[in-house]
C-alpha atoms as a PDB file:
ATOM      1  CA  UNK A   1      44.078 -21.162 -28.649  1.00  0.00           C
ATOM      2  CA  UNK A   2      44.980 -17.601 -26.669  1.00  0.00           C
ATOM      3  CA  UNK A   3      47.501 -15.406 -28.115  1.00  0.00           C
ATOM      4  CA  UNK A   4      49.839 -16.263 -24.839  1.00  0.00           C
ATOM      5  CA  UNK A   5      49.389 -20.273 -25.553  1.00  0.00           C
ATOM      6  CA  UNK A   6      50.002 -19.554 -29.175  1.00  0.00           C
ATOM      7  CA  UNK A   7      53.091 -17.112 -28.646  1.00  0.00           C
ATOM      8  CA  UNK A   8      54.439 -20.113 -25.952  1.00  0.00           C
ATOM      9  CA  UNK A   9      54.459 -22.590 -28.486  1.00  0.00           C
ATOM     10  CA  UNK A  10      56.723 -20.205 -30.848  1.00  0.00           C
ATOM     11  CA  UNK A  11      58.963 -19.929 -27.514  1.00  0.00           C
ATOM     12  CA  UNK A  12      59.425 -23.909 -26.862  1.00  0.00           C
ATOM     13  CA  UNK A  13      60.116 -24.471 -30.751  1.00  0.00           C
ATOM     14  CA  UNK A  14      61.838 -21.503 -32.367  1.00  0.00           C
ATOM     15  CA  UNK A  15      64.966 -20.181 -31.685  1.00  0.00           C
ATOM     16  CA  UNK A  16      65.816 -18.789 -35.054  1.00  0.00           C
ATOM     17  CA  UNK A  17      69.786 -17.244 -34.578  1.00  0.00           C
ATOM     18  CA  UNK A  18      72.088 -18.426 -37.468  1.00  0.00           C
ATOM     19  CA  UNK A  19      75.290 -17.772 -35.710  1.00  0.00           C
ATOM     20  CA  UNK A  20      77.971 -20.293 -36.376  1.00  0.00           C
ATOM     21  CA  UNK A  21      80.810 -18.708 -34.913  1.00  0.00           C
ATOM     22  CA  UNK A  22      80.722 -16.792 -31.417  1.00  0.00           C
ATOM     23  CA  UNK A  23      79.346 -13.136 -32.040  1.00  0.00           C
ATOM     24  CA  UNK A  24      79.144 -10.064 -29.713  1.00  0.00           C
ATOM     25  CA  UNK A  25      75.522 -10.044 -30.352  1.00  0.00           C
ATOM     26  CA  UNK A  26      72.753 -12.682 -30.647  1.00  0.00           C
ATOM     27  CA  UNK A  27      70.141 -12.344 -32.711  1.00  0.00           C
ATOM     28  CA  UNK A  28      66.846 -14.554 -31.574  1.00  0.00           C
ATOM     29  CA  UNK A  29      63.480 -14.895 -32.465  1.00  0.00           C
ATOM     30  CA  UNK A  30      63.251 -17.115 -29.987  1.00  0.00           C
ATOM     31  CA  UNK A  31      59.930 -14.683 -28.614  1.00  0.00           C
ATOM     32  CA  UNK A  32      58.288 -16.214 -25.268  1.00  0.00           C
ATOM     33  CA  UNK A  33      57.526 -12.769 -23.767  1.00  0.00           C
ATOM     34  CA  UNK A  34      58.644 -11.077 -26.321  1.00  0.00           C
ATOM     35  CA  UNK A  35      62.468 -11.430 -26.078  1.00  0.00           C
ATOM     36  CA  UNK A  36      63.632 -10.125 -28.899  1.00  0.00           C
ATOM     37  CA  UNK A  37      67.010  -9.037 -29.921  1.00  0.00           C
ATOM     38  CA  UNK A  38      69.918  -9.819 -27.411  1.00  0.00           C
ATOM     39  CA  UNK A  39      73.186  -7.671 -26.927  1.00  0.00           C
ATOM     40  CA  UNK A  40      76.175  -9.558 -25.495  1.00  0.00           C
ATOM     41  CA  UNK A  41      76.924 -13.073 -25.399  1.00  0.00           C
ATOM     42  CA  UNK A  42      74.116 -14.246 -23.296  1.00  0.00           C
ATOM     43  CA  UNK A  43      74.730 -17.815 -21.581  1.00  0.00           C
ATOM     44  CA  UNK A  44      71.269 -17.396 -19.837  1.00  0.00           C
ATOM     45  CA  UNK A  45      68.392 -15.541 -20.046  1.00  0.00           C
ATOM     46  CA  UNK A  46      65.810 -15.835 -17.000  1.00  0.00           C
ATOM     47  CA  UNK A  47      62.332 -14.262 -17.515  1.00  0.00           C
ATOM     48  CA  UNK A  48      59.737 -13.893 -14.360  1.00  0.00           C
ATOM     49  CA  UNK A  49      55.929 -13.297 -15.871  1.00  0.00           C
ATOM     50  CA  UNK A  50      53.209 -11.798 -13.726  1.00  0.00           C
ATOM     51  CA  UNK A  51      50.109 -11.107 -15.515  1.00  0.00           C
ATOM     52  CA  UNK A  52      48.740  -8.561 -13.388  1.00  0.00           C
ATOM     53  CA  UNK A  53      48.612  -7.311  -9.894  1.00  0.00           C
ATOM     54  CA  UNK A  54      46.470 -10.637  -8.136  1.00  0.00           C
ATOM     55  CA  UNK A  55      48.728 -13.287 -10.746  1.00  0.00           C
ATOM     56  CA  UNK A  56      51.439 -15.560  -9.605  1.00  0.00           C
ATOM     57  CA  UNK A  57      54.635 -15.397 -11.464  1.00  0.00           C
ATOM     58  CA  UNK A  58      56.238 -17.989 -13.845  1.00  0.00           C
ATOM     59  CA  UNK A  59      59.172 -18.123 -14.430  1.00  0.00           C
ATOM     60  CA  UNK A  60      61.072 -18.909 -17.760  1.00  0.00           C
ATOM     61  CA  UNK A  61      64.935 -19.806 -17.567  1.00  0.00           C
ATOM     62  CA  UNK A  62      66.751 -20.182 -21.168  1.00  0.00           C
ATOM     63  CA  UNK A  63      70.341 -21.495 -21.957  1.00  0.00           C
ATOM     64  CA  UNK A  64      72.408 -20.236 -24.835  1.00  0.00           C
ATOM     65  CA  UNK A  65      75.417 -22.303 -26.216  1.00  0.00           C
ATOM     66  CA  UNK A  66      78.041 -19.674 -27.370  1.00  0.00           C
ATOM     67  CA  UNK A  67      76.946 -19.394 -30.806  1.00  0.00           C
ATOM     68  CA  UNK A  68      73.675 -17.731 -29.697  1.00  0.00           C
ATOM     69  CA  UNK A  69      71.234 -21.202 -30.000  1.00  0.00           C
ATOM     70  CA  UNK A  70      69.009 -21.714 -27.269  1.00  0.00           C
ATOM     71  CA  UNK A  71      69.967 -25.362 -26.160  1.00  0.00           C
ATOM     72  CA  UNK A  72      67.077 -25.521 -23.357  1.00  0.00           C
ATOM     73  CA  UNK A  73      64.031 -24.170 -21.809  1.00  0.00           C
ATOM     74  CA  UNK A  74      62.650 -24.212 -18.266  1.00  0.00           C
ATOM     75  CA  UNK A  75      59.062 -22.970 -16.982  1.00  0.00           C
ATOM     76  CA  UNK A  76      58.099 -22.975 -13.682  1.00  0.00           C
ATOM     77  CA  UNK A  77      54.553 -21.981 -12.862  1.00  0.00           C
ATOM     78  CA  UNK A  78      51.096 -22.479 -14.674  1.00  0.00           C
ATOM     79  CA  UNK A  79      52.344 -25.169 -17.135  1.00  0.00           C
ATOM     80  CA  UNK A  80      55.650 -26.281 -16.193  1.00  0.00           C
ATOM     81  CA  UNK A  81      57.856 -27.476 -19.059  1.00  0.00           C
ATOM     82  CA  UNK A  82      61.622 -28.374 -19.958  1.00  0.00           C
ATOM     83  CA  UNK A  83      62.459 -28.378 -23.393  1.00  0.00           C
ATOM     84  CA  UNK A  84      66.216 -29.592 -24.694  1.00  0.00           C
ATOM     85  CA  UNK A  85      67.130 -28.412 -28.662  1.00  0.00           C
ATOM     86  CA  UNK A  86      69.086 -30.552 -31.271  1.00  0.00           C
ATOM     87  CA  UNK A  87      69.950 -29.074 -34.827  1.00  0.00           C
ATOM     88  CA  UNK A  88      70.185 -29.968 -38.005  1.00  0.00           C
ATOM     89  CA  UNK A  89      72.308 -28.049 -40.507  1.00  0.00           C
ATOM     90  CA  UNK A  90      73.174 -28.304 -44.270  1.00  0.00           C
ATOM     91  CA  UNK A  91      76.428 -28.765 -46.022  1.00  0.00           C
ATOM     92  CA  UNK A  92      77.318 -24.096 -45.494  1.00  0.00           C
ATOM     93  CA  UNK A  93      76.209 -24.228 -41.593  1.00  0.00           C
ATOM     94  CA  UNK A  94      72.612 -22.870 -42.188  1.00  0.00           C
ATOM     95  CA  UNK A  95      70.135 -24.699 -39.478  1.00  0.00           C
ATOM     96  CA  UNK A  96      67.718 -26.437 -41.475  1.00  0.00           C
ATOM     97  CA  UNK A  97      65.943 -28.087 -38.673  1.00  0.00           C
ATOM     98  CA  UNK A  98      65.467 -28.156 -34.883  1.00  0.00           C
ATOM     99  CA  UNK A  99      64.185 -30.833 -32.744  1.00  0.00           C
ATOM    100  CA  UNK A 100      62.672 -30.455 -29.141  1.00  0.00           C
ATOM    101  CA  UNK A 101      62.753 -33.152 -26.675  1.00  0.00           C
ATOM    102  CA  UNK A 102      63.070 -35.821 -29.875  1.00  0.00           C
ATOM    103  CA  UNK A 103      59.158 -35.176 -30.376  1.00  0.00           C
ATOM    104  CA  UNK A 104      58.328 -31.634 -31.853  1.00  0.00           C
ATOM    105  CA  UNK A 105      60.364 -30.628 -35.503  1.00  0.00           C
ATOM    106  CA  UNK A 106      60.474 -27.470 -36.897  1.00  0.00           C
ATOM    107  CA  UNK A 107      62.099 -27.204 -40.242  1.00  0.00           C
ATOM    108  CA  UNK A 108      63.394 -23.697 -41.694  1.00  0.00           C
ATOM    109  CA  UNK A 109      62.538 -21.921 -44.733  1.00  0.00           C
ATOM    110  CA  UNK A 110      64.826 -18.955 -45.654  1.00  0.00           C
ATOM    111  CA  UNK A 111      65.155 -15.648 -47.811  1.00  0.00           C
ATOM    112  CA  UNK A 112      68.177 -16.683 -48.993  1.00  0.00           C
ATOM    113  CA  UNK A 113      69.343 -13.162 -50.043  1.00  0.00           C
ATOM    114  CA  UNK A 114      69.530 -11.843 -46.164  1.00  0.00           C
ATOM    115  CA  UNK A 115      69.026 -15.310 -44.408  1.00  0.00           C
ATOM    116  CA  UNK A 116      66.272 -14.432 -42.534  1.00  0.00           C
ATOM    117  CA  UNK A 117      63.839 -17.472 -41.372  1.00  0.00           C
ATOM    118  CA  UNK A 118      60.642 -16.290 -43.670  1.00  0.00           C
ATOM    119  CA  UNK A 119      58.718 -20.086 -42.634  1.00  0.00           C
ATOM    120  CA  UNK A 120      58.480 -22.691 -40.368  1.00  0.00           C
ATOM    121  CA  UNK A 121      56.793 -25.622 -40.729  1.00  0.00           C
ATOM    122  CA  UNK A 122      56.133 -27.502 -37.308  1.00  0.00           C
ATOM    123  CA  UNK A 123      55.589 -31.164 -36.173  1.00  0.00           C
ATOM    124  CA  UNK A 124      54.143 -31.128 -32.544  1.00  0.00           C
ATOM    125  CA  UNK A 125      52.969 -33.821 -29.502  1.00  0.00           C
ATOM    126  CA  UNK A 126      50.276 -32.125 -27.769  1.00  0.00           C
ATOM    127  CA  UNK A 127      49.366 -32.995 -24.679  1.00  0.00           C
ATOM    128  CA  UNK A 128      46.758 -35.910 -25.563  1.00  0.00           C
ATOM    129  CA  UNK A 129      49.917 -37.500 -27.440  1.00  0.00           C
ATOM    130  CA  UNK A 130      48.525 -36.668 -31.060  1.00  0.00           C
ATOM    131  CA  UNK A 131      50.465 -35.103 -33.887  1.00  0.00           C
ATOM    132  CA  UNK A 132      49.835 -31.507 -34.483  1.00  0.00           C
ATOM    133  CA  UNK A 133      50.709 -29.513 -38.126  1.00  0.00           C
ATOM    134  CA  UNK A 134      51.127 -26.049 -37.422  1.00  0.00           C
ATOM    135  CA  UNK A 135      52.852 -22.850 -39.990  1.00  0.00           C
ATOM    136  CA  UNK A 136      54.430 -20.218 -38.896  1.00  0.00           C
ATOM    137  CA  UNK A 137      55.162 -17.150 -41.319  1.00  0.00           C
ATOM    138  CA  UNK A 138      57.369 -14.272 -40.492  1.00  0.00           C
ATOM    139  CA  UNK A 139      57.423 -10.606 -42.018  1.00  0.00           C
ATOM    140  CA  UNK A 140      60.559  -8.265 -40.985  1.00  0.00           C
ATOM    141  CA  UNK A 141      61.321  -4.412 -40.956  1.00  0.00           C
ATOM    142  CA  UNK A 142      64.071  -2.592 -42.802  1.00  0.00           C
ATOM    143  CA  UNK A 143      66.460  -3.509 -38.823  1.00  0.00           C
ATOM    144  CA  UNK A 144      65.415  -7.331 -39.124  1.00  0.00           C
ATOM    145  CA  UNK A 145      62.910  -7.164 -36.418  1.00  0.00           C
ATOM    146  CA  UNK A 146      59.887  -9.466 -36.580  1.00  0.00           C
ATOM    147  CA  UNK A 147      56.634  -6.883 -37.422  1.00  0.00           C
ATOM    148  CA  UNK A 148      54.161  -9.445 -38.633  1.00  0.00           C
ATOM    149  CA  UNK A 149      53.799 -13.276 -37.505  1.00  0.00           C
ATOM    150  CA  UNK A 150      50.952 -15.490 -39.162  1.00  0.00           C
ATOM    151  CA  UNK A 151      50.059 -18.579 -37.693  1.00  0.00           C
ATOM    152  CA  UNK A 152      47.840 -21.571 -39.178  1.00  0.00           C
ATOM    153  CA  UNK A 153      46.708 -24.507 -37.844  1.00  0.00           C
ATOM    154  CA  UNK A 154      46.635 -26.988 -40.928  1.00  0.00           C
ATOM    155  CA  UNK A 155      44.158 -29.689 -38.599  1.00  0.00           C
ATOM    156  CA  UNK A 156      42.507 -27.896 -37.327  1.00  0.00           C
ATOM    157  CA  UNK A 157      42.452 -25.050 -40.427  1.00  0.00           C
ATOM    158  CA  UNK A 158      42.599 -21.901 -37.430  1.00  0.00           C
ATOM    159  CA  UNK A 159      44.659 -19.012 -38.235  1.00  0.00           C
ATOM    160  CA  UNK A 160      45.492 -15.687 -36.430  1.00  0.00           C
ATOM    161  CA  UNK A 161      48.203 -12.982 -36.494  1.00  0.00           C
ATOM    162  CA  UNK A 162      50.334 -10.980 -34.182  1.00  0.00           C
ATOM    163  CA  UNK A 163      51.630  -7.977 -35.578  1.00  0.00           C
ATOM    164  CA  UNK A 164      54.703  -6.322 -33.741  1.00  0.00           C
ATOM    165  CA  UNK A 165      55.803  -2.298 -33.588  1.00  0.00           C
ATOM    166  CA  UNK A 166      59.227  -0.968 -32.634  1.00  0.00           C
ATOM    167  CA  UNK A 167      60.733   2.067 -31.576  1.00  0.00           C
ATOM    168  CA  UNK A 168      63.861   3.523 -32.853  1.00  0.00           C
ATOM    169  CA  UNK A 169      65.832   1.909 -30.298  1.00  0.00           C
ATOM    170  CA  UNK A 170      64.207  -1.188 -31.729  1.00  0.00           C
ATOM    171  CA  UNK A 171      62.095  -2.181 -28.536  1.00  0.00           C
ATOM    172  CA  UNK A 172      58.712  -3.735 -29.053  1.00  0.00           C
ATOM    173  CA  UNK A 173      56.384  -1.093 -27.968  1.00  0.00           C
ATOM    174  CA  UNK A 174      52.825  -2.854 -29.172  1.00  0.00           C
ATOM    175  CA  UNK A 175      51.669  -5.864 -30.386  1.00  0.00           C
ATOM    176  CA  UNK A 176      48.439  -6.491 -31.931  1.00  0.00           C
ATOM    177  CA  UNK A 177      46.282  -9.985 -32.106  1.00  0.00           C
ATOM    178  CA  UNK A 178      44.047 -10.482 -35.069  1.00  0.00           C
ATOM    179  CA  UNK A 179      42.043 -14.196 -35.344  1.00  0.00           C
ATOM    180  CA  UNK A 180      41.295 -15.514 -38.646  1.00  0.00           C
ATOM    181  CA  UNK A 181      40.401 -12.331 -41.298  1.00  0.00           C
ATOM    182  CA  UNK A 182      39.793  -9.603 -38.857  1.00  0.00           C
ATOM    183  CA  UNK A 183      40.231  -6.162 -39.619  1.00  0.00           C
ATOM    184  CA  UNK A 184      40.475  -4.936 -36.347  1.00  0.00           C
ATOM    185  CA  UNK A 185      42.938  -6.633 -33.842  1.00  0.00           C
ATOM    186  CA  UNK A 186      40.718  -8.684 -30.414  1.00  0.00           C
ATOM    187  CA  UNK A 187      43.417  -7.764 -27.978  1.00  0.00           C
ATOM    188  CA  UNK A 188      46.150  -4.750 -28.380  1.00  0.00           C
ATOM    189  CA  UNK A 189      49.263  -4.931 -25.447  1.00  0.00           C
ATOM    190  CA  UNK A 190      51.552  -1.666 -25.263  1.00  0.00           C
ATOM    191  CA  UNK A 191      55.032  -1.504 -23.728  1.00  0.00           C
ATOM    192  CA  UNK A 192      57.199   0.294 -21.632  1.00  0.00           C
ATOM    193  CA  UNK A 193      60.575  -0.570 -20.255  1.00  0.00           C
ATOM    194  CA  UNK A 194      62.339   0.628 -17.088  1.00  0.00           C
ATOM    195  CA  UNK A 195      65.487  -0.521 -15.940  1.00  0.00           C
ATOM    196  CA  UNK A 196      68.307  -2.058 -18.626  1.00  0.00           C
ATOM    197  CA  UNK A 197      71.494  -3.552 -17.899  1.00  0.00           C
ATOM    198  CA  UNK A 198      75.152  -2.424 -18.930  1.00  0.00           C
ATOM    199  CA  UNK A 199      74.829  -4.050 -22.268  1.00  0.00           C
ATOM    200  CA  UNK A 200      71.586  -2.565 -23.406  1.00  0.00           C
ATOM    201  CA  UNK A 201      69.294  -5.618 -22.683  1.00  0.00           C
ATOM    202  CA  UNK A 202      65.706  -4.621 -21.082  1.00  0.00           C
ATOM    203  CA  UNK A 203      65.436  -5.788 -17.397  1.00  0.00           C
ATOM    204  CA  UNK A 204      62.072  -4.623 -16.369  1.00  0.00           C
ATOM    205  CA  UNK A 205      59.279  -4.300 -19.022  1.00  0.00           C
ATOM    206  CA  UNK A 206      55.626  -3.202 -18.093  1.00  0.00           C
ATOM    207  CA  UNK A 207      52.401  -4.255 -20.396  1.00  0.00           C
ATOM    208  CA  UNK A 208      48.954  -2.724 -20.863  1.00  0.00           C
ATOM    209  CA  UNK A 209      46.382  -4.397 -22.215  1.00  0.00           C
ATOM    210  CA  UNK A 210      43.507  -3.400 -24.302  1.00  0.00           C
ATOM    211  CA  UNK A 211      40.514  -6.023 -24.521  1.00  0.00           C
ATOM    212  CA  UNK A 212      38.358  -5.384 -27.696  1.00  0.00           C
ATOM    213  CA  UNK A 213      35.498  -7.524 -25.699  1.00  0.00           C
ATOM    214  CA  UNK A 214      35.599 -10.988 -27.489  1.00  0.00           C
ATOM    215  CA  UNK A 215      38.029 -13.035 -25.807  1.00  0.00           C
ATOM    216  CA  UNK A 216      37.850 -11.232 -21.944  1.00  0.00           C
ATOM    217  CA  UNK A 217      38.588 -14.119 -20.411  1.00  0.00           C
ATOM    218  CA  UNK A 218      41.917 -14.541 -22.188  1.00  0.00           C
ATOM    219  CA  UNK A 219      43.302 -11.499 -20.904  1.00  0.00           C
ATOM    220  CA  UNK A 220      46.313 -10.901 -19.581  1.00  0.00           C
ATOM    221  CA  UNK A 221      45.702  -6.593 -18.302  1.00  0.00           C
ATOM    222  CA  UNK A 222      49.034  -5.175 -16.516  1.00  0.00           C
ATOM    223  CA  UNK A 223      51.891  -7.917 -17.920  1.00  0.00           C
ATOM    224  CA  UNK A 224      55.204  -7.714 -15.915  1.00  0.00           C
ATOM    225  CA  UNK A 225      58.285  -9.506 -16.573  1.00  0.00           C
ATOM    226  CA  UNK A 226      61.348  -8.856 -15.291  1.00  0.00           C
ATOM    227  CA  UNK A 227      64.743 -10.328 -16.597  1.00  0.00           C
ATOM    228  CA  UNK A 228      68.208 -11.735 -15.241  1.00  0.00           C
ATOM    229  CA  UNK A 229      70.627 -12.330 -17.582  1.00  0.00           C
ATOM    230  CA  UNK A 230      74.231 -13.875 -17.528  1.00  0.00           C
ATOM    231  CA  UNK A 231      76.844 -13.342 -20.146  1.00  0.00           C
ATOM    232  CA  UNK A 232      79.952 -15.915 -21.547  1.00  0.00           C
END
């Protein structure tokens, strides 16, 4: 699996915000591209994706409900998709579960001291129609930000790791990919941003890539995206 098929199955599945009552800000993990932390309330978040100068774009539309859960996904491009989102919640609010398209679960597992989402434990369809187990386990900094995502593939028994670094504005400016035990990440991406909107949400973010030589023909060298995003 490449880091971008592995990060877009975190962005069809998790969408970790534990709002219950309409906030000024929304908090997501939901990550396709990245997306990070959200200022306003967002109604809908549009990303375009070009992975370098001679790629087409794809284009990723998301919808918020007004407590900050992503309640669908769109892709256009590559490998179109449309994902709706049910959830589950226990007896104080806390989202326990989420369901996509009535196929793929993800249940939660919390730090219950700060409520952050620490595992996830996910049920898939893949595209053959067979059941895939997958874990997902999540490491934060002292500002909640995600710095260190483990994945493992309990059928297939794969793992990897992204880690994540931040600025002090909290922006992602690298991620790393390790597979298995490396030592030394396979693929390193940097980021800069460009253009924000009025709220403080990025608008224009620019990649570069740095290909360690193992999985060349994986990479993704100058990523683009560019975002449009509404507000309730």
């Amino acid at each position: 699996m490449s880091p971008r098929k592995a990060v877009a199955i975190i962005v069809a599945l998790l969408a970790l915000s534990c709002h219950q009552a309409p906030k000024s800000e929304i908090t997501t993990a939901y990550y396709y591209y990245n997306a990070g932390i959200l200022h306003g309330r967002v109604k809908q978040l549009t990303e375009i994706y070009r992975g370098g100068k001679s790629n087409q774009y794809d284009t990723t539309t998301t919808d918020f409900d007004v407590y900050g859960n992503s309640i669908r996904t769109k892709t256009i491009g590559d490998e179109p998709s449309l994902f709706n989102y049910k959830y589950t919640t226990d007896k104080k609010g806390t989202k326990i579960s989420l369901i996509a398209n009535d196929v793929n679960a993800v249940r939660y597992s919390y730090n219950h001291s700060n409520g952050q989402v620490m595992e996830t434990d996910m049920i898939t369809l893949n595209s053959d129609h067979e059941l895939e187990h997958e874990k997902y386990f999540f490491r934060y900094d002292a500002a909640g930000n995600i710095i260190q995502n483990n994945y493992r593939d309990i059928d297939l028994e794969m793992d990897y790791k992204l880690t994540y670094k931040y600025n002090d504005k909290n922006l992602l400016i690298e991620d790393d990919y390790f597979y298995s035990d490396d030592k030394k990440p396979r693929i390193k991406t940097t980021y800069r941003y460009t253009s924000f909107d009025s709220k403080g949400n990025w608008l224009t973010r620019v990649g570069q890539v740095t290909d360690y030589g193992r999985v060349a023909s994986q990479v993704i060298h100058q990523p683009l995206v560019v975002r449009k995003i509404s507000y309730y």
